[in-house]
Protein backbone atom coordinates (compact mmCIF):
# COMPACT_ATOMS: atom_id res chain seq x y z
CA UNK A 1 0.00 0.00 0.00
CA UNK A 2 2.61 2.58 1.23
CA UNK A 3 4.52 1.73 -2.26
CA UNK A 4 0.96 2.60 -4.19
CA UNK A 5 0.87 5.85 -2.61
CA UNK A 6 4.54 6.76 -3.36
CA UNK A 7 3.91 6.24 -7.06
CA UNK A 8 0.88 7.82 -7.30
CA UNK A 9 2.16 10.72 -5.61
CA UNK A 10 5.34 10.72 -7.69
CA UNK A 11 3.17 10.97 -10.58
CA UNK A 12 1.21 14.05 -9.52
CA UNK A 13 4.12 15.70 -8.80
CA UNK A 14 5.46 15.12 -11.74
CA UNK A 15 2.01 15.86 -13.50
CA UNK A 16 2.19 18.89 -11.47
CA UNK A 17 5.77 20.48 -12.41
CA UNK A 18 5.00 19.89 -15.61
CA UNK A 19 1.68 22.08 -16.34
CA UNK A 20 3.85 24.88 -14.33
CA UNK A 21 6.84 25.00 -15.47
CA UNK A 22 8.25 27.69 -18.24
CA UNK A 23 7.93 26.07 -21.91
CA UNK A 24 11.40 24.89 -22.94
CA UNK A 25 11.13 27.10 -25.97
CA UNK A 26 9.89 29.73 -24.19
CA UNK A 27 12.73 29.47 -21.20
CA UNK A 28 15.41 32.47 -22.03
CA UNK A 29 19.14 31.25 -21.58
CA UNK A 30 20.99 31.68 -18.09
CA UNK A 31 22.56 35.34 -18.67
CA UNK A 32 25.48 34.82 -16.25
CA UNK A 33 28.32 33.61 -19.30
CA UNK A 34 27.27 36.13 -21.35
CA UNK A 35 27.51 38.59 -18.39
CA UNK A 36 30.83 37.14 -17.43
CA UNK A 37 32.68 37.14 -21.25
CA UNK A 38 31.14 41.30 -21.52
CA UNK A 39 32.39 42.09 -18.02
CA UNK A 40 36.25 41.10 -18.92
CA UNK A 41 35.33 43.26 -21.96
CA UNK A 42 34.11 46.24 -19.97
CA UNK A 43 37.41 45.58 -17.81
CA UNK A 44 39.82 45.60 -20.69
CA UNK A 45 38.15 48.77 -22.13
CA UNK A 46 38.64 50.81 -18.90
CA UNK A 47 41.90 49.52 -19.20
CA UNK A 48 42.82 50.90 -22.22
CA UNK A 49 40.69 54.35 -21.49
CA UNK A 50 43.20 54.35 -18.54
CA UNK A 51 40.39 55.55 -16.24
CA UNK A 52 36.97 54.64 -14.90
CA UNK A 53 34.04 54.70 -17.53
CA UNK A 54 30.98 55.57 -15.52
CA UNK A 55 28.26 54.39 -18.37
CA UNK A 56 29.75 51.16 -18.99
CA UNK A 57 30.17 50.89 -14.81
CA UNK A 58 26.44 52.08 -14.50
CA UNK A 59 24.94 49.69 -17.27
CA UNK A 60 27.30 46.56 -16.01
CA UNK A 61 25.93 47.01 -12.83
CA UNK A 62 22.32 47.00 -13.91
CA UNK A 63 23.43 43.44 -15.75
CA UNK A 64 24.49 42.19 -12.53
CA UNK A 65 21.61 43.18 -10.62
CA UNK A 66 19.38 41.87 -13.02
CA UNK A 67 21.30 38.54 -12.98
CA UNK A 68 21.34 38.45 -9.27
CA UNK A 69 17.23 38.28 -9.36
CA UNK A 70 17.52 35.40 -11.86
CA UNK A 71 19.81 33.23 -9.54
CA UNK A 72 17.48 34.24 -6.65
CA UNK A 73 14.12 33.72 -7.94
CA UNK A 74 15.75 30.40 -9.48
CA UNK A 75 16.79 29.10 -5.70
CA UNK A 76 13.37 30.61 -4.48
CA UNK A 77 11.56 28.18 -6.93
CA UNK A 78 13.55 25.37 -6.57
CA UNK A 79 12.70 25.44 -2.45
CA UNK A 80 8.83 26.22 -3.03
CA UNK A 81 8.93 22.99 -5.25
CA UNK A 82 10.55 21.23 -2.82
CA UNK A 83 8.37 22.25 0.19
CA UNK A 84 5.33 21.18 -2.08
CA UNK A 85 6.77 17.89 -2.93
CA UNK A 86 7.17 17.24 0.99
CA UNK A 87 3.60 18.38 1.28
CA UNK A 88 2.33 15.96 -0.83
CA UNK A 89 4.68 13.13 0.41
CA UNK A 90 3.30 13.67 4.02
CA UNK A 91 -0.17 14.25 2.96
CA UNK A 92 0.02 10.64 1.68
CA UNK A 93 2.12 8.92 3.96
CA UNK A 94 -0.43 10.19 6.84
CA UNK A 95 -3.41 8.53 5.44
CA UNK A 96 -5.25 12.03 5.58
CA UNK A 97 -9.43 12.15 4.93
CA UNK A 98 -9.99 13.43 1.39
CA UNK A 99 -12.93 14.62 0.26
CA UNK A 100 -14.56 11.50 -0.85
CA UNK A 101 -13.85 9.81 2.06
CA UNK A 102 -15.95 12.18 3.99
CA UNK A 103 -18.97 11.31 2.81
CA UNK A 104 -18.35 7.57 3.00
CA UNK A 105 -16.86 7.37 6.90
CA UNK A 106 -18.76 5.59 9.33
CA UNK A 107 -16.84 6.07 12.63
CA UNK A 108 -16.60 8.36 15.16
CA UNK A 109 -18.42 11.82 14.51
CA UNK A 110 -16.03 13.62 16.70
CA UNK A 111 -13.33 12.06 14.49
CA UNK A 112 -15.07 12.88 11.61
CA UNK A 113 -15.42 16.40 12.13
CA UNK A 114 -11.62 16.95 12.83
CA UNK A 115 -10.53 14.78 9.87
CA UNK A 116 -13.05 17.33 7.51
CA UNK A 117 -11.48 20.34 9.33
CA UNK A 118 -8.06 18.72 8.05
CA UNK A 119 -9.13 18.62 5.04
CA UNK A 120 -10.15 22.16 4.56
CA UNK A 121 -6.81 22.96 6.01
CA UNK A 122 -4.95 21.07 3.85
CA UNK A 123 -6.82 22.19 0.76
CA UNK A 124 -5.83 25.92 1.67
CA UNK A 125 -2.27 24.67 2.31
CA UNK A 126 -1.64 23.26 -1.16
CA UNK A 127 -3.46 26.20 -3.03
CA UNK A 128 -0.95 28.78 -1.52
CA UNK A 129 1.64 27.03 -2.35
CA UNK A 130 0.78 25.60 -5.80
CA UNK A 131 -0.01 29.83 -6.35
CA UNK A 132 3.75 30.65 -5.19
CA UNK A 133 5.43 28.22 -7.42
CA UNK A 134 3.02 29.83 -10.46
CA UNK A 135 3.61 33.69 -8.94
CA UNK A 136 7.79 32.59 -8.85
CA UNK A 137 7.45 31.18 -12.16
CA UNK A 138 6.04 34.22 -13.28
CA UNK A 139 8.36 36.39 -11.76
CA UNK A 140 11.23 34.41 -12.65
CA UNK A 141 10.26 34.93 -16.76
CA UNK A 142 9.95 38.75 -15.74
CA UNK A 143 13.57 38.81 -14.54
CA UNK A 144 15.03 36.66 -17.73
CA UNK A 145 13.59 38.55 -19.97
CA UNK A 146 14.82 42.36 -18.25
CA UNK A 147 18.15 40.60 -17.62
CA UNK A 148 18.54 39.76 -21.70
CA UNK A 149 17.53 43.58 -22.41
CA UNK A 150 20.44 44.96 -19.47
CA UNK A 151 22.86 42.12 -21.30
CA UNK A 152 21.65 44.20 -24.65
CA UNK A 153 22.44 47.45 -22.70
CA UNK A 154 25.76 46.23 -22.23
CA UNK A 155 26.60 44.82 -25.39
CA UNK A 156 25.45 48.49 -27.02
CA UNK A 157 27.64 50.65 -24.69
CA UNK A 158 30.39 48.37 -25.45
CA UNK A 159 30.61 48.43 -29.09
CA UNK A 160 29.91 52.10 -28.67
CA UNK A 161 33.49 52.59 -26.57
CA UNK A 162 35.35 50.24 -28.80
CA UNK A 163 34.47 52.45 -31.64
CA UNK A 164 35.61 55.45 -29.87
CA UNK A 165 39.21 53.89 -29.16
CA UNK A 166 41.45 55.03 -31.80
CA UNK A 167 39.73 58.69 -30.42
CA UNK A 168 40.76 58.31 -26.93
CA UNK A 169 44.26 56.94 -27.61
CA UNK A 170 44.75 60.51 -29.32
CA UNK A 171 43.57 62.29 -26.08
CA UNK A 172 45.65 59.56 -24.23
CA UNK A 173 48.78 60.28 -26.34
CA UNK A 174 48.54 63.79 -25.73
CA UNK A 175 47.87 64.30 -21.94
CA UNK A 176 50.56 61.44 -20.88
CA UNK A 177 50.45 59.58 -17.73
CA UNK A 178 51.20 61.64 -14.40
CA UNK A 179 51.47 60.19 -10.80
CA UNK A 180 50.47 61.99 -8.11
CA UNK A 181 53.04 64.42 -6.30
CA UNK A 182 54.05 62.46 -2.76
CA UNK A 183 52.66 66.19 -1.25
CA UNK A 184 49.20 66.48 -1.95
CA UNK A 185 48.86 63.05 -3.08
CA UNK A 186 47.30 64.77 -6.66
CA UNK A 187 48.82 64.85 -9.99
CA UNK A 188 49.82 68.13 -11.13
CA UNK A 189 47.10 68.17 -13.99
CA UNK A 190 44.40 67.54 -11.16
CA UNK A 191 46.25 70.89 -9.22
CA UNK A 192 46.48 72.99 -11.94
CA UNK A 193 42.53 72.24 -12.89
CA UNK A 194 41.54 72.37 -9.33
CA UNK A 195 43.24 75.66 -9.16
CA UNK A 196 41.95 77.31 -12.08
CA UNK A 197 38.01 76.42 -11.31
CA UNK A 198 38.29 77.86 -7.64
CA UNK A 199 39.79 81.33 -9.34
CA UNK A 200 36.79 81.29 -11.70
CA UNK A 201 33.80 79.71 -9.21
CA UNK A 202 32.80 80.38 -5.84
CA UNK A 203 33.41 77.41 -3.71
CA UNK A 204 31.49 77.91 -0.43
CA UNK A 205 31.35 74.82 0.47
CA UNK A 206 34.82 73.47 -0.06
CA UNK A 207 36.66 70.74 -2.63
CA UNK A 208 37.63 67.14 -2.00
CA UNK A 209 40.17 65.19 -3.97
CA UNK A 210 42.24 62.99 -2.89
CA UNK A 211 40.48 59.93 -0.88
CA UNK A 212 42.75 56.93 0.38
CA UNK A 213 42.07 53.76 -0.68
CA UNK A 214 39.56 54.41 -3.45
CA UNK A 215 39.29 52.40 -5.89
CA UNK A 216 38.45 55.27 -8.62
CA UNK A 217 39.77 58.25 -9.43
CA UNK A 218 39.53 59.79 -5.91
CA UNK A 219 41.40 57.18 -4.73
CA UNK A 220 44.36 57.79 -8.02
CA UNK A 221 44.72 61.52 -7.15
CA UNK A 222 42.99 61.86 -10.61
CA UNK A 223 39.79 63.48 -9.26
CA UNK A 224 37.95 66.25 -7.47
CA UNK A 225 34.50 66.96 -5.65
CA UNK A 226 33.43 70.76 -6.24
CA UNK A 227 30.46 71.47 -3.12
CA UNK A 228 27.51 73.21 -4.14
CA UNK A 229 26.35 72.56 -0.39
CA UNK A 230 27.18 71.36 3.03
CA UNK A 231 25.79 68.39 5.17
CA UNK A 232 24.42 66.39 2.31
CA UNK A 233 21.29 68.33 1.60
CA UNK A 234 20.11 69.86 -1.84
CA UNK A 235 21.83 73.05 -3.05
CA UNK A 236 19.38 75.96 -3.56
CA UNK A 237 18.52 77.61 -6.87
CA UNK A 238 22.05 79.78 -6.95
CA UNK A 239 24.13 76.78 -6.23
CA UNK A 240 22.61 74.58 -8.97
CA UNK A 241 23.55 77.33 -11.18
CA UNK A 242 26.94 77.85 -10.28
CA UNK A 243 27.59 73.86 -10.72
CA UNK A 244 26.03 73.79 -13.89
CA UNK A 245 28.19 76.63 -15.23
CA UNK A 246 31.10 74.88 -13.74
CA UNK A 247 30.09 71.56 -15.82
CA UNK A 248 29.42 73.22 -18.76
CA UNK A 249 32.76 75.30 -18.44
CA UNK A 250 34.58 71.77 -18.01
CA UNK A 251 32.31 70.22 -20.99
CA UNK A 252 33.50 73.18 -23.39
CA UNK A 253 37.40 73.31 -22.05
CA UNK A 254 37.98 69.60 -21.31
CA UNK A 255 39.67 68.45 -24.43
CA UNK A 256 41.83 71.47 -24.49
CA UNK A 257 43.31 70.65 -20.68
CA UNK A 258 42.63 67.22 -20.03
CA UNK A 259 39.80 66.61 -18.10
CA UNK A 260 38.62 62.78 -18.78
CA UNK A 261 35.29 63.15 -17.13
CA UNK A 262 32.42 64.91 -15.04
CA UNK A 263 29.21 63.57 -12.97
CA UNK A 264 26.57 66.23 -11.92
CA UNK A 265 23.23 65.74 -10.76
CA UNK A 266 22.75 62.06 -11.33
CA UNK A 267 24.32 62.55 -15.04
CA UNK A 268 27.75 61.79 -15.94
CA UNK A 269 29.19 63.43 -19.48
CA UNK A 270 32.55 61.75 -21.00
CA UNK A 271 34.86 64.17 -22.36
CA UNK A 272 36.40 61.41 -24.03
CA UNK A 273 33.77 59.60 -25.81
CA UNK A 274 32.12 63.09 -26.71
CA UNK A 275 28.46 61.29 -26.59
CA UNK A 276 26.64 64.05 -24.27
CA UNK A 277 25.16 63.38 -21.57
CA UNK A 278 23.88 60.35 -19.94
CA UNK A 279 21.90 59.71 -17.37
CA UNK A 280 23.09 57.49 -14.59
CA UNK A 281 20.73 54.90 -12.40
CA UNK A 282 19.77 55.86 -8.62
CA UNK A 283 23.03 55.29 -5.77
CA UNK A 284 20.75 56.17 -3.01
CA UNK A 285 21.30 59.37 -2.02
CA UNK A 286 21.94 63.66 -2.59
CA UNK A 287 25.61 62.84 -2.33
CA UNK A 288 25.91 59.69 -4.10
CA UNK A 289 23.99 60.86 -6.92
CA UNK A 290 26.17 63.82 -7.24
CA UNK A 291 22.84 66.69 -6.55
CA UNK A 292 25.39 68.60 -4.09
CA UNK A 293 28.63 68.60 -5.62
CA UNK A 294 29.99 68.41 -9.59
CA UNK A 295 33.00 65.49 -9.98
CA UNK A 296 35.93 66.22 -12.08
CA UNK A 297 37.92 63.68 -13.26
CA UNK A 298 41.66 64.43 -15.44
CA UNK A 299 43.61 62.41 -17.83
């Protein structure tokens, strides 16, 4: 008997997993060796820009977020099948009442009561669960499908900086490479900028360069952080002007003395691939998303 009811319920299981899961020809490809060959791409490009490229950072990201909520919703499945699969195989290894049986059962009333209640209960039970798996399945063809169009993303901004290369190894070629002076820990291109911008702009609120242990341009003495406010908040009307004069003075005057790039108010703008600017996805916060302060980046 107890070998009966395994089979049976190995059938419905497998029955069951079948009518939910996602159509083999409908089932997108894992993104992850894609994501993998296009980030040693994006790495070799920044490589030979010799210096951070925040669009191709931005959309990699995205890519890896968006494979990140594949994996998960894939483990997330995987569990709610399991957990339904041990529902069934204790449902039928208990013996419960089913329906049917109800109506047939001539014991105990008191007995019969509580098996019906079990019943009910049990019903319930499977429903929510059999409505997760479908809601993760669901979910899970959502994700594949937005992590294809951020792999798409990728792809795009890629070819779009490998066409630009022979470009950027002009700039390259003609700004050198400078190390930062053992002083201020700042190259002397990123002084003499720095210098020039606070005898031309206001800066209330101060400058920050260098930052130890950065992994970016802070962090290379390449880099800058021109306030338009204190304490994190959001600059007023005057400030916001002032920083975008400053970013527009760097946009028009960048080629001519080397800066590489600038981020203001959640947009970055690449001197070096000339392409305008760009909108850049959410960090989090005022500072992180560059509202209260314009980055400058050098050659």
């Amino acid at each position: 008997m107890r070998s009966g009811r395994v089979l049976v319920l190995a059938t419905v299981l497998v029955g069951l997993f079948s009518a939910l899961a996602v159509p083999a020809a409908e089932a997108k490809p894992s993104p992850q060796a894609q994501l993998e060959r296009l980030t040693k791409q994006a790495a070799d490009l920044q490589k030979a820009y010799r210096g951070q490229i925040e669009g191709l950072q931005d959309v990699r990201d995205a890519a890896e977020k968006a494979g990140g909520r594949v994996k998960k919703l894939r483990a997330d499945l995987a569990e709610a099948k399991r957990q339904v699969a041990q529902f069934y195989r204790n449902s039928y290894m208990s013996g419960s009442l089913d329906g049917p049986r109800v109506f047939s059962y001539t014991g105990d009333p008191d007995s019969i009561l509580g098996q019906a209640a079990t019943v009910t209960y049990l019903a319930e039970e499977k429903n929510q669960r059999l409505n997760r798996i479908g809601a993760l399945i669901k979910d899970q063809k959502t994700a594949q499908a937005q992590a294809q169009d951020k792999i798409v993303d990728l792809k795009k901004e890629i070819k779009q900086l490998e066409a630009k290369k022979r470009d950027v190894e002009a700039l390259l070629k003609k700004f050198g490479f400078q190390t930062p002076d053992a002083g201020s820990g700042l190259t002397a291109r990123m002084v003499s900028i720095r210098n020039v911008i606070m005898q031309n702009y206001p800066m209330p609120f101060g400058v920050g360069c260098l930052r130890a242990g950065d992994p970016g341009e802070h962090g290379k003495g390449r880099a800058c952080d021109f306030m338009m406010s204190g304490g994190g908040r959001m600059p007023d009307a005057g400030s916001v002007a002032r920083g975008d004069a400053l970013a527009q003075w760097c946009i028009e005057n960048g080629r001519q003395i080397g800066i590489m790039y600038i981020i203001w108010r959640q947009r970055y703008y690449d001197i070096r691939t000339g392409a305008g600017w760009r909108q850049m996805s959410d960090r989090g916060g005022i500072t992180a998303n560059h509202y209260d302060h314009v980055h400058v980046s050098v050659f």
